[in-house]
C-alpha atoms as a PDB file:
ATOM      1  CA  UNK A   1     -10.764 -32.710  37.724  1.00  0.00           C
ATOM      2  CA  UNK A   2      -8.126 -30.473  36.523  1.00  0.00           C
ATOM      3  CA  UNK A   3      -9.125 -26.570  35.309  1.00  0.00           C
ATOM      4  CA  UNK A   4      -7.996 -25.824  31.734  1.00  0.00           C
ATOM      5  CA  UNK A   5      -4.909 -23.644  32.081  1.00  0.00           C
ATOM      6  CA  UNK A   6      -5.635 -19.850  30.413  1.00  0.00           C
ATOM      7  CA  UNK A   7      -4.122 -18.356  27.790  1.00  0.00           C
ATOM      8  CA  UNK A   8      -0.123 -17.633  28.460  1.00  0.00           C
ATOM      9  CA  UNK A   9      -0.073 -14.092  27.052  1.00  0.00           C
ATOM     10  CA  UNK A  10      -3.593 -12.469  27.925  1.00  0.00           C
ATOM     11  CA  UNK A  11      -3.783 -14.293  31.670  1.00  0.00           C
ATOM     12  CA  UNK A  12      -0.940 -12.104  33.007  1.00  0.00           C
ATOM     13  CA  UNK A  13      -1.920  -8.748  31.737  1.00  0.00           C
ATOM     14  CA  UNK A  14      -5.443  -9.617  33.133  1.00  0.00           C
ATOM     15  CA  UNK A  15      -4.215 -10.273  36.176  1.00  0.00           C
ATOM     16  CA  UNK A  16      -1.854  -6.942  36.262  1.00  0.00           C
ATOM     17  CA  UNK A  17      -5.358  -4.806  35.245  1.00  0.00           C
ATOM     18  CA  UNK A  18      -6.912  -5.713  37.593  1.00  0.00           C
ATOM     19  CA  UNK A  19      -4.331  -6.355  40.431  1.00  0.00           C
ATOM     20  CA  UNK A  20      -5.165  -2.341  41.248  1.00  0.00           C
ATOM     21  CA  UNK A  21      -7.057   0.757  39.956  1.00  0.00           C
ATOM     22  CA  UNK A  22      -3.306   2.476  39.115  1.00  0.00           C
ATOM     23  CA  UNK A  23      -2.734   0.005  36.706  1.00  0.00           C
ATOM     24  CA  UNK A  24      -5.949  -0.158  35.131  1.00  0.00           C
ATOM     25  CA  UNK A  25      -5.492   3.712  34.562  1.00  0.00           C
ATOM     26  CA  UNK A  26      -2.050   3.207  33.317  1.00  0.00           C
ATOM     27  CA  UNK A  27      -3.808   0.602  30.823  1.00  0.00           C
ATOM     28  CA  UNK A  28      -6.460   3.251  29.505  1.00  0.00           C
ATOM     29  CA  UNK A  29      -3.906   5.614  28.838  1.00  0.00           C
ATOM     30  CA  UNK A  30      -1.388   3.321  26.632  1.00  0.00           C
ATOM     31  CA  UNK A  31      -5.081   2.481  24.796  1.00  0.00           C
ATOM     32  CA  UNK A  32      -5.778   5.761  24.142  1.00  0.00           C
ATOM     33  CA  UNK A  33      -1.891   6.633  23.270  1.00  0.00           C
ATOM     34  CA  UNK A  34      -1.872   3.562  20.582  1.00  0.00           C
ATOM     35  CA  UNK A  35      -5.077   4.896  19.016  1.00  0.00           C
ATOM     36  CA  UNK A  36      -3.998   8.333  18.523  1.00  0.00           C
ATOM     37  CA  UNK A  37      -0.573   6.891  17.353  1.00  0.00           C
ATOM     38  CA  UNK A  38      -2.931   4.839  14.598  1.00  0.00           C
ATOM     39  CA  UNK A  39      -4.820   7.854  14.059  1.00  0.00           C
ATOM     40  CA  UNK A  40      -1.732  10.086  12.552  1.00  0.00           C
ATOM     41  CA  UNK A  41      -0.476   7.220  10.771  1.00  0.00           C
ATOM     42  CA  UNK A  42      -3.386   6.501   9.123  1.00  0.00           C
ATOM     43  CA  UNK A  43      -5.078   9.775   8.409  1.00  0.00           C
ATOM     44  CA  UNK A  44      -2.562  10.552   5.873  1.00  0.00           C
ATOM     45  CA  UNK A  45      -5.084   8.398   3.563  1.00  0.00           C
ATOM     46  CA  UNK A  46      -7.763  10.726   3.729  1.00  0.00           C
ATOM     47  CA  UNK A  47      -5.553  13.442   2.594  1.00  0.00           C
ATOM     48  CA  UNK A  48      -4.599  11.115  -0.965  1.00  0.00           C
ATOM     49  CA  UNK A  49      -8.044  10.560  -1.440  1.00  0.00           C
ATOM     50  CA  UNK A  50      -8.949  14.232  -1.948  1.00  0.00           C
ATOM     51  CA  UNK A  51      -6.613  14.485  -4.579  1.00  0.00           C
ATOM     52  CA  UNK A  52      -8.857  13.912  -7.496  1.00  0.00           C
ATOM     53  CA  UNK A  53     -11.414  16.611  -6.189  1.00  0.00           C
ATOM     54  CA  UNK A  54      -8.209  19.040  -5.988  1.00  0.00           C
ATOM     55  CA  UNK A  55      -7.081  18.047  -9.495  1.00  0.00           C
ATOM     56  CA  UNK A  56     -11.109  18.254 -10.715  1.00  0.00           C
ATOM     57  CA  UNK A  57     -11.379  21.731  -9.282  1.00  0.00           C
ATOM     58  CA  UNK A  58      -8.292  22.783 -10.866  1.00  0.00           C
ATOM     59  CA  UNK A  59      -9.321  22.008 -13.960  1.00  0.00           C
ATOM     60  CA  UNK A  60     -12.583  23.141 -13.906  1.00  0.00           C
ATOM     61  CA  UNK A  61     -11.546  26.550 -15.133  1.00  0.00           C
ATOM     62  CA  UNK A  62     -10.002  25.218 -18.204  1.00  0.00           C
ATOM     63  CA  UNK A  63     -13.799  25.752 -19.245  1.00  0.00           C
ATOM     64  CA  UNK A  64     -14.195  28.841 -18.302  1.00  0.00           C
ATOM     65  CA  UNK A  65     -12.007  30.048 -21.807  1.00  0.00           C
ATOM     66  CA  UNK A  66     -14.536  27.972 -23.827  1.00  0.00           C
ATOM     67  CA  UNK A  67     -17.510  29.651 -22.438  1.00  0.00           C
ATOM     68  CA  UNK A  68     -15.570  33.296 -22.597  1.00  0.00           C
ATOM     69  CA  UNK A  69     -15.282  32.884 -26.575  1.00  0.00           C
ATOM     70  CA  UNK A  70     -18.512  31.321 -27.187  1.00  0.00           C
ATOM     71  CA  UNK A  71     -20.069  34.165 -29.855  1.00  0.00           C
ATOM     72  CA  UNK A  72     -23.868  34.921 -29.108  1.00  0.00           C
ATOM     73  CA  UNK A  73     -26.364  35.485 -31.792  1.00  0.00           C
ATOM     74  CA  UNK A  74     -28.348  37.599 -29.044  1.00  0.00           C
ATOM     75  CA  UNK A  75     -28.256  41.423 -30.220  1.00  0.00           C
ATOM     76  CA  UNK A  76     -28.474  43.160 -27.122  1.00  0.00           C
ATOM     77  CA  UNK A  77     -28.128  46.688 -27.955  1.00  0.00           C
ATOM     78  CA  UNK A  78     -25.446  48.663 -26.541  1.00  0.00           C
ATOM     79  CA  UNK A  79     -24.124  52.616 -25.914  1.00  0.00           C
ATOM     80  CA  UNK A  80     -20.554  53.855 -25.729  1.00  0.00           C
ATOM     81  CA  UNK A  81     -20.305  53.820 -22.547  1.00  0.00           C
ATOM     82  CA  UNK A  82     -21.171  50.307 -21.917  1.00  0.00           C
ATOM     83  CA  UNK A  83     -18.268  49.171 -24.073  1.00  0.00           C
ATOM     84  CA  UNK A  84     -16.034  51.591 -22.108  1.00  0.00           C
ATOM     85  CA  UNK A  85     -12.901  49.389 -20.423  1.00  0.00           C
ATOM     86  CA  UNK A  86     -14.315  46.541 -22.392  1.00  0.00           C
ATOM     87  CA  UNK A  87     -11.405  43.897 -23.890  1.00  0.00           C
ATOM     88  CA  UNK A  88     -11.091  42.647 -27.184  1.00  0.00           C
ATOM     89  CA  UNK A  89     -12.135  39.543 -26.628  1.00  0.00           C
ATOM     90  CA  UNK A  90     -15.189  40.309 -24.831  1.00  0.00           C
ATOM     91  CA  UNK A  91     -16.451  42.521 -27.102  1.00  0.00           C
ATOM     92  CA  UNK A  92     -16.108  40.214 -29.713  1.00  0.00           C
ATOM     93  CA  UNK A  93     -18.709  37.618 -28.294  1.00  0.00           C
ATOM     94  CA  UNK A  94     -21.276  40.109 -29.075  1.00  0.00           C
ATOM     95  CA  UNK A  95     -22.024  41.879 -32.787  1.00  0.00           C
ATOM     96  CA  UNK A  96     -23.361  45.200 -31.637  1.00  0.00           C
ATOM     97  CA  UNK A  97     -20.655  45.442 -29.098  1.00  0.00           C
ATOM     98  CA  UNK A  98     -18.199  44.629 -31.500  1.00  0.00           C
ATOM     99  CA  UNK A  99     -19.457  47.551 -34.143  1.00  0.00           C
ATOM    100  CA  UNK A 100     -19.783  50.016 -31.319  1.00  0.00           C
ATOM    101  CA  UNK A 101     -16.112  49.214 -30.257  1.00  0.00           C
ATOM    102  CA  UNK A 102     -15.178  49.329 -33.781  1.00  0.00           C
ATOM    103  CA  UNK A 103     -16.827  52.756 -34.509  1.00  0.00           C
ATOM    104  CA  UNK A 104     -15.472  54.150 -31.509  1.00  0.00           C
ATOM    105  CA  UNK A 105     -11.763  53.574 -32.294  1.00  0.00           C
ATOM    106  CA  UNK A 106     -13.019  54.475 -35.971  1.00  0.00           C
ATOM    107  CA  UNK A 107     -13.481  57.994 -35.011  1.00  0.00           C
ATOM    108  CA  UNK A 108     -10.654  58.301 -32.713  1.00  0.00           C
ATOM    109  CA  UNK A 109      -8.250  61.381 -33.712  1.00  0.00           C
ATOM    110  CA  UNK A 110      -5.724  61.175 -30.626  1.00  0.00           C
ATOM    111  CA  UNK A 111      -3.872  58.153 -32.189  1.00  0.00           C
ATOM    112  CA  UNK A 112      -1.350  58.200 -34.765  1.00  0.00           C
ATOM    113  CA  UNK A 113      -2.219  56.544 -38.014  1.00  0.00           C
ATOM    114  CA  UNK A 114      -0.142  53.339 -37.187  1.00  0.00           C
ATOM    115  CA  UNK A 115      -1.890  52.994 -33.472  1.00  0.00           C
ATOM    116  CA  UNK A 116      -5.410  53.970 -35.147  1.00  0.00           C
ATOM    117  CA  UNK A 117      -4.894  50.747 -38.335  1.00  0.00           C
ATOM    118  CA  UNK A 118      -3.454  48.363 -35.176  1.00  0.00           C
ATOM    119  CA  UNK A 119      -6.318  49.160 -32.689  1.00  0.00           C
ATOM    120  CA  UNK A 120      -8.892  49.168 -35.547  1.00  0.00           C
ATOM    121  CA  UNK A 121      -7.426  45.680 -36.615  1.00  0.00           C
ATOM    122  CA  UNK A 122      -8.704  44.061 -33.689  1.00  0.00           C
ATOM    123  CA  UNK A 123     -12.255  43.939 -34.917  1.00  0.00           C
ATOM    124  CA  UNK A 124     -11.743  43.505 -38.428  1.00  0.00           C
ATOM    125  CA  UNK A 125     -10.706  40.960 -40.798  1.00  0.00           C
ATOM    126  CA  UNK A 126      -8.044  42.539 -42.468  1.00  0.00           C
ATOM    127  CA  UNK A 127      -5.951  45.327 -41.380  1.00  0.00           C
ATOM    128  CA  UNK A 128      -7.527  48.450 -42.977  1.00  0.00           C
ATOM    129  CA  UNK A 129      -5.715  50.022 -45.693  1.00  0.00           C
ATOM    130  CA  UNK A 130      -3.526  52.935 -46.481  1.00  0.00           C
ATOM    131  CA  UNK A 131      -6.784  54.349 -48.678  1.00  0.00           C
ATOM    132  CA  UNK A 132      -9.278  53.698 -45.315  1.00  0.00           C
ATOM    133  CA  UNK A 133      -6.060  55.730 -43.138  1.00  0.00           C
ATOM    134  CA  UNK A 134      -6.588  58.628 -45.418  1.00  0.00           C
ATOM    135  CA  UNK A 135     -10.512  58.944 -45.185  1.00  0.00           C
ATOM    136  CA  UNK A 136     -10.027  58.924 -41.375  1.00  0.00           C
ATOM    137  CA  UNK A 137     -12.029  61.405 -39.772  1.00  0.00           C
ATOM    138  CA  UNK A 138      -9.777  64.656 -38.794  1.00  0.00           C
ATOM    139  CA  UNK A 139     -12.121  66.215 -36.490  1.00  0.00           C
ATOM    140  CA  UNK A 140     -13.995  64.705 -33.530  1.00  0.00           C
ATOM    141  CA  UNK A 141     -17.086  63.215 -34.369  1.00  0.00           C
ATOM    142  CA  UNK A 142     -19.595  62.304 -31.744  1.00  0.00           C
ATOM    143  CA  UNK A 143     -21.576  59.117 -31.430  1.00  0.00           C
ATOM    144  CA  UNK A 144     -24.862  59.710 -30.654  1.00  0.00           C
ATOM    145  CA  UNK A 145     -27.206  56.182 -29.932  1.00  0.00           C
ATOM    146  CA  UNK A 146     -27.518  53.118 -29.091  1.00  0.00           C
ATOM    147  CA  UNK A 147     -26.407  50.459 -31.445  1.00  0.00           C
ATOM    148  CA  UNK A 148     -29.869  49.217 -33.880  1.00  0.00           C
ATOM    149  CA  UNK A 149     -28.675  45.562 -35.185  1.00  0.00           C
ATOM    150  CA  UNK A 150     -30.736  42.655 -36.636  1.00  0.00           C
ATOM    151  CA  UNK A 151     -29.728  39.478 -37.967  1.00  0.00           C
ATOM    152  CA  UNK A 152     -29.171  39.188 -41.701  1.00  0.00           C
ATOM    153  CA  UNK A 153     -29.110  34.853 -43.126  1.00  0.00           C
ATOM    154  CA  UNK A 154     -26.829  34.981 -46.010  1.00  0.00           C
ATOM    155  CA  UNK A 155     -26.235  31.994 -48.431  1.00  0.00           C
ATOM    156  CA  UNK A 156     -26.439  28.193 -47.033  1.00  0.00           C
ATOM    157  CA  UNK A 157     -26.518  28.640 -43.220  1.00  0.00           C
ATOM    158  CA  UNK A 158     -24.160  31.826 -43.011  1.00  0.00           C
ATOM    159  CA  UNK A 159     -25.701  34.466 -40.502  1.00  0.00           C
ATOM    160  CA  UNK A 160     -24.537  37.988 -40.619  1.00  0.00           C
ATOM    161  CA  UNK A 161     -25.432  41.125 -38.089  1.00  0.00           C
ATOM    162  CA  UNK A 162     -26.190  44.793 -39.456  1.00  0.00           C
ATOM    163  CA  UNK A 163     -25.197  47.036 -37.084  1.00  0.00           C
ATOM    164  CA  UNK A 164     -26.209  50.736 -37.163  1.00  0.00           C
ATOM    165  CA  UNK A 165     -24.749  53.472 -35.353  1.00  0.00           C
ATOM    166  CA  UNK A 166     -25.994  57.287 -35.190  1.00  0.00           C
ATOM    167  CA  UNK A 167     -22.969  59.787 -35.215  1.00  0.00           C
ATOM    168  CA  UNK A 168     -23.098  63.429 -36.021  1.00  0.00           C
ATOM    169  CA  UNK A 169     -21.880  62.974 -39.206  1.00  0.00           C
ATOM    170  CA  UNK A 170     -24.498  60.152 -40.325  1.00  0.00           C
ATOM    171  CA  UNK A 171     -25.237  56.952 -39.721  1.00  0.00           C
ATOM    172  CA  UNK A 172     -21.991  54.482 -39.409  1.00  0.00           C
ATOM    173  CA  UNK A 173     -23.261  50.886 -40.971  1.00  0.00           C
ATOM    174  CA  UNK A 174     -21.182  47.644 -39.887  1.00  0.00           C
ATOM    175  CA  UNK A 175     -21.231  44.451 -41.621  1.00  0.00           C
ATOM    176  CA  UNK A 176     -20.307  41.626 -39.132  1.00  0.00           C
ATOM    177  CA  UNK A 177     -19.643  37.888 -39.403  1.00  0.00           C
ATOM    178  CA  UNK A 178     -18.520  34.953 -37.179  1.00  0.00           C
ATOM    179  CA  UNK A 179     -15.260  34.502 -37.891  1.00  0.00           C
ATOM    180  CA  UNK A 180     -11.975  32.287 -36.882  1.00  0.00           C
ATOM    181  CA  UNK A 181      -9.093  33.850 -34.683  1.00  0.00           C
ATOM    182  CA  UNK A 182      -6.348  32.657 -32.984  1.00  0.00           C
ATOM    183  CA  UNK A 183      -8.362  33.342 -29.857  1.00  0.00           C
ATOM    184  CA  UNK A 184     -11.387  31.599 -31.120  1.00  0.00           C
ATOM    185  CA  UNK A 185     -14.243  32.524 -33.384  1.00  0.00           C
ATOM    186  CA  UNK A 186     -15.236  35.900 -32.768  1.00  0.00           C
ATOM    187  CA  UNK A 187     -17.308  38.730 -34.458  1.00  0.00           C
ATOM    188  CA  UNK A 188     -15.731  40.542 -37.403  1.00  0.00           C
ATOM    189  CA  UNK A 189     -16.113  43.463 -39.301  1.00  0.00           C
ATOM    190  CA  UNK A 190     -16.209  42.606 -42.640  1.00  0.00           C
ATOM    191  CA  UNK A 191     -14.286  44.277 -45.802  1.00  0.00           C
ATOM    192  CA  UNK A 192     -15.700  46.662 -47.310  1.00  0.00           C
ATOM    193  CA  UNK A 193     -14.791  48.348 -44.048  1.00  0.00           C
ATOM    194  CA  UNK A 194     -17.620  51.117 -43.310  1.00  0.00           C
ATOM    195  CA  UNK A 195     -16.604  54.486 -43.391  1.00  0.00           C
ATOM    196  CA  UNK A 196     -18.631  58.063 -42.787  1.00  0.00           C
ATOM    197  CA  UNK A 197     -18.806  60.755 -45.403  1.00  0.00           C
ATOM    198  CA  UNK A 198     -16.253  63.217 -45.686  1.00  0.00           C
ATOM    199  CA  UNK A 199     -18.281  65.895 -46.850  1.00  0.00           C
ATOM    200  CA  UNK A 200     -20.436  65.308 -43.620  1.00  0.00           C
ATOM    201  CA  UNK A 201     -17.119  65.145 -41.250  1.00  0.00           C
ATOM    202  CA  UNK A 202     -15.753  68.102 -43.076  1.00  0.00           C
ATOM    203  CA  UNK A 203     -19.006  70.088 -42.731  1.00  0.00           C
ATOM    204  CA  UNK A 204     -18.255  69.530 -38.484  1.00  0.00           C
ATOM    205  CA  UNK A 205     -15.052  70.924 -39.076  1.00  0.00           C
ATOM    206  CA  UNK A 206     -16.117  73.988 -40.703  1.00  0.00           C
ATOM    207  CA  UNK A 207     -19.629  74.766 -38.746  1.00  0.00           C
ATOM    208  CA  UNK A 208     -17.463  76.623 -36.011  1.00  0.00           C
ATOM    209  CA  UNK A 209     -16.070  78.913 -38.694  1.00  0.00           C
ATOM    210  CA  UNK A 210     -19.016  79.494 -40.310  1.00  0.00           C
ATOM    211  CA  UNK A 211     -20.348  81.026 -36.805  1.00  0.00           C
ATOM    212  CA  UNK A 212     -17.159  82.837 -36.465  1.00  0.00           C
ATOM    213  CA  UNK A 213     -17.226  85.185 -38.953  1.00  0.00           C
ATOM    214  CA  UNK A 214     -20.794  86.718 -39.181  1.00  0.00           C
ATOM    215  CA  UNK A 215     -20.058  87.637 -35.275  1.00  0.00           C
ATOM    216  CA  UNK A 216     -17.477  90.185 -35.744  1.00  0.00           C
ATOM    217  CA  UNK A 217     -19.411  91.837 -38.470  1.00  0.00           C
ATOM    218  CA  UNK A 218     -22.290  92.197 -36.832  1.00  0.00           C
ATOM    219  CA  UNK A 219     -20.131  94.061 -33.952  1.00  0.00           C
ATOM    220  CA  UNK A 220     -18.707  95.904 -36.641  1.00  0.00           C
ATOM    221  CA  UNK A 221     -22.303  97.409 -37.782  1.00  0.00           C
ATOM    222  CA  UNK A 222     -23.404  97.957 -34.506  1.00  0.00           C
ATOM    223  CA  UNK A 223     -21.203 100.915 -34.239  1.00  0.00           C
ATOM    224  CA  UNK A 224     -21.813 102.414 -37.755  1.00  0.00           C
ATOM    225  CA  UNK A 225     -25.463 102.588 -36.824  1.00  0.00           C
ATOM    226  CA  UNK A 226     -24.781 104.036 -33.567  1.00  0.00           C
ATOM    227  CA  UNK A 227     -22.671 106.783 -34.701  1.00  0.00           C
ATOM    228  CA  UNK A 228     -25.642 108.114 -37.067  1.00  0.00           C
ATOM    229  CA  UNK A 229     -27.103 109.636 -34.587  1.00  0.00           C
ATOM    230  CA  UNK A 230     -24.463 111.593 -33.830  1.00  0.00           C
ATOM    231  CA  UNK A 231     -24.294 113.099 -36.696  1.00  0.00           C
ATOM    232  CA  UNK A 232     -28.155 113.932 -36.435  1.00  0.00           C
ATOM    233  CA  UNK A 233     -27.910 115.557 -33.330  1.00  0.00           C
ATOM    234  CA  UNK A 234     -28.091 119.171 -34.776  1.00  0.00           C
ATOM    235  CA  UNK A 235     -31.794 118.389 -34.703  1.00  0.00           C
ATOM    236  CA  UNK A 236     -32.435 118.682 -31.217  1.00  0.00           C
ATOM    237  CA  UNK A 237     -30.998 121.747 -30.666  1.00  0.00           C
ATOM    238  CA  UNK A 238     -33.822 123.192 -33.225  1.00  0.00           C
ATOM    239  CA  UNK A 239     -36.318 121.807 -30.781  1.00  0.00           C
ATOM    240  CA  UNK A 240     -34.657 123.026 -27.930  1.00  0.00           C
ATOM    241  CA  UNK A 241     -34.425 126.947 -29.786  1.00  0.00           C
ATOM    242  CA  UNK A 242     -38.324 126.484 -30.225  1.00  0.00           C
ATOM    243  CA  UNK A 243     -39.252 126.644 -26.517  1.00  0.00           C
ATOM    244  CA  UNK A 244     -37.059 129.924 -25.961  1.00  0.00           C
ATOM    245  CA  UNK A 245     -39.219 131.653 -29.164  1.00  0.00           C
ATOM    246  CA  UNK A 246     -42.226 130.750 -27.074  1.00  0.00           C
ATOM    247  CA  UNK A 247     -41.250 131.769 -23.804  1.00  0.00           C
ATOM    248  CA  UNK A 248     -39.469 135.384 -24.330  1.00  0.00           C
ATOM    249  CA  UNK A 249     -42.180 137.174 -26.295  1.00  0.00           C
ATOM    250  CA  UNK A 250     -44.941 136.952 -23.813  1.00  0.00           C
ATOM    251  CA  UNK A 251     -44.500 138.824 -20.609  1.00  0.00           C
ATOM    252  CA  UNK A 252     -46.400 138.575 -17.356  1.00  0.00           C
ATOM    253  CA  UNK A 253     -49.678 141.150 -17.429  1.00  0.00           C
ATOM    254  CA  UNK A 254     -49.255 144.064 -14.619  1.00  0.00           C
ATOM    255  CA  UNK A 255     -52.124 142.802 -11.845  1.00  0.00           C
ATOM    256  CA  UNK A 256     -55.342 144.993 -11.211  1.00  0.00           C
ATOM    257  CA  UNK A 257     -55.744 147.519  -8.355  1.00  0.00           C
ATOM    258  CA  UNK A 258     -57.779 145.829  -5.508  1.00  0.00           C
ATOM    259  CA  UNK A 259     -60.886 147.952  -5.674  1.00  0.00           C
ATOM    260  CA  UNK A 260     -61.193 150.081  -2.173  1.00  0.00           C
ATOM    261  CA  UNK A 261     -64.635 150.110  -0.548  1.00  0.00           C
ATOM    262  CA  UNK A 262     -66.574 153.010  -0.267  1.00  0.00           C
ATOM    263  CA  UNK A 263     -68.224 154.463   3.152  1.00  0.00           C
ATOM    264  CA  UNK A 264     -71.908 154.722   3.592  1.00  0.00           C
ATOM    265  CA  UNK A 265     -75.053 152.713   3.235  1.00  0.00           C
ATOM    266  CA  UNK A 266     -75.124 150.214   0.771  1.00  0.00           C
ATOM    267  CA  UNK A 267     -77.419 151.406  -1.883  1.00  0.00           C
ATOM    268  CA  UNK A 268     -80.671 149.608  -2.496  1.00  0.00           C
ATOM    269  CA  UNK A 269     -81.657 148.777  -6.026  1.00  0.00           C
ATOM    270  CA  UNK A 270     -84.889 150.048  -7.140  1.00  0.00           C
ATOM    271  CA  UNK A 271     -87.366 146.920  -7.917  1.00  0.00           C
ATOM    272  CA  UNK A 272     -90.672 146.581  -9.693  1.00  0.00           C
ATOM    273  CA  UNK A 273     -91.999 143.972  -6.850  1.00  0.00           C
ATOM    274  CA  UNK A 274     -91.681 145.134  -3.142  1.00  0.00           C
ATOM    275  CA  UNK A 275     -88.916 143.297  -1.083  1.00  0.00           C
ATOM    276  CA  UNK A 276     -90.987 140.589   1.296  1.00  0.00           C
ATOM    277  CA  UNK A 277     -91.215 141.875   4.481  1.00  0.00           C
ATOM    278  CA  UNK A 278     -90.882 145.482   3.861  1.00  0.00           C
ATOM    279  CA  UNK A 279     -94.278 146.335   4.256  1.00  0.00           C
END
């Protein structure tokens, strides 16, 4: 009975395997080399297929803007300092740090009147007028609290924040409102835009005066009433002519003679009772 012949193409390279150990090494290593050949062709796949996880983390900060301009109706209180460095745009999310940035370029004198209506313009919703540039303060006024705010509904389902702020010239009251801007909606100082009293700023301005002049009057006094006694100094030269009244006319008495003892027995005095013993 005749054996089935193998197969044409796999009998021979079984046969060369096997034939000795150098060529079944030899056949390990072309393996190996046609696997890692398949490996770099086809690991460039992978590579595509991350792609959409690049393109999804690239565009997940195109929220981030969104969430930056969201307004808050939280009123979380805040000092000058705390809105120190702080951008426009991130002071708008909040109402009391919108009113304390506003208020603090409000009483900013180092500015020219152009800068001062341009950097106050960023919280408002109009650029202040020529009649607000004029009641500018002229003399450094200090701010000196926290922001007090509460939440004011208006008419329909309008919401509006009243902002205090203590200053040394009074309390600075802002009106502020969600409003649109072409960086998003934002909070707004609203017109009427709130000013301080003049009379109060002025009254700053003139305190240090005020303390000026009563000093150099009081110096000048001082002297007057020190030079009175000079001219009342006559007086102690009548004291000082009493003592030498009182001390010339008396003079020193001329001391006693010491008396001188006399010789002889001492005399005995004559007594009515006898002397005890002398009988």
């Amino acid at each position: 009975m005749a054996r089935p012949a193998g197969n044409p193409v796999l009998a021979p390279i079984r046969r060369w395997v096997l034939y000795s150990r150098t060529n079944l090494m030899i056949s390990m290593a072309a393996v190996l080399g046609v696997l890692v050949v398949a490996g770099t062709v086809f690991g460039e796949s992978p590579a595509t297929s991350h792609t959409p996880s690049t393109a999804a983390v690239a565009g997940a900060p195109t929220t981030t803007p969104a969430q930056v301009n969201e307004v808050t109706y939280d009123l979380v209180e805040v000092t000058e300092s705390a809105i120190a460095g702080t951008t426009t745009a991130a002071a708008g999310k909040s109402a009391p740090a919108t009113a304390m940035a506003y208020a603090h370029s409000y009483i900013d004198i180092t500015q020219s009147n152009t800068e001062w209506r341009t950097k106050l313009g960023r919280y408002t919703t109009d650029t202040p007028s020529d009649t607000m540039v004029v009641a500018r303060p002229q003399v450094p006024v200090a701010i000196t609290g926290p922001t007090t705010s509460e939440i004011v509904t208006g008419a329909g389902d309008e919401r509006r924040a009243e902002v205090t702020i203590a200053t040394q010239a009074g309390d600075l009251r802002v009106s502020l409102q969600v409003a649109e801007s072409p960086s998003g909606p934002k909070w707004q100082v609203q017109n009427p835009f709130p000013t301080l009293d003049r009379d109060e700023v002025n009254k700053l301005g003139a305190a240090p005066t005020l303390v000026s002049v009563p000093s150099p009057s009081s110096h000048s006094t001082t002297p007057q009433t020190a030079t009175q006694p000079t001219t009342s100094q006559p007086k102690p030269s009548t004291t000082t002519s009493a003592p030498e009244s009182v001390t010339t006319p008396p003079a020193m008495p001329e001391p006693e003679p010491t008396p001188v003892p006399v010789p002889g027995p001492i005399p005995i005095p004559e007594l009515d009772t006898p002397i005890p013993g002398a009988l």
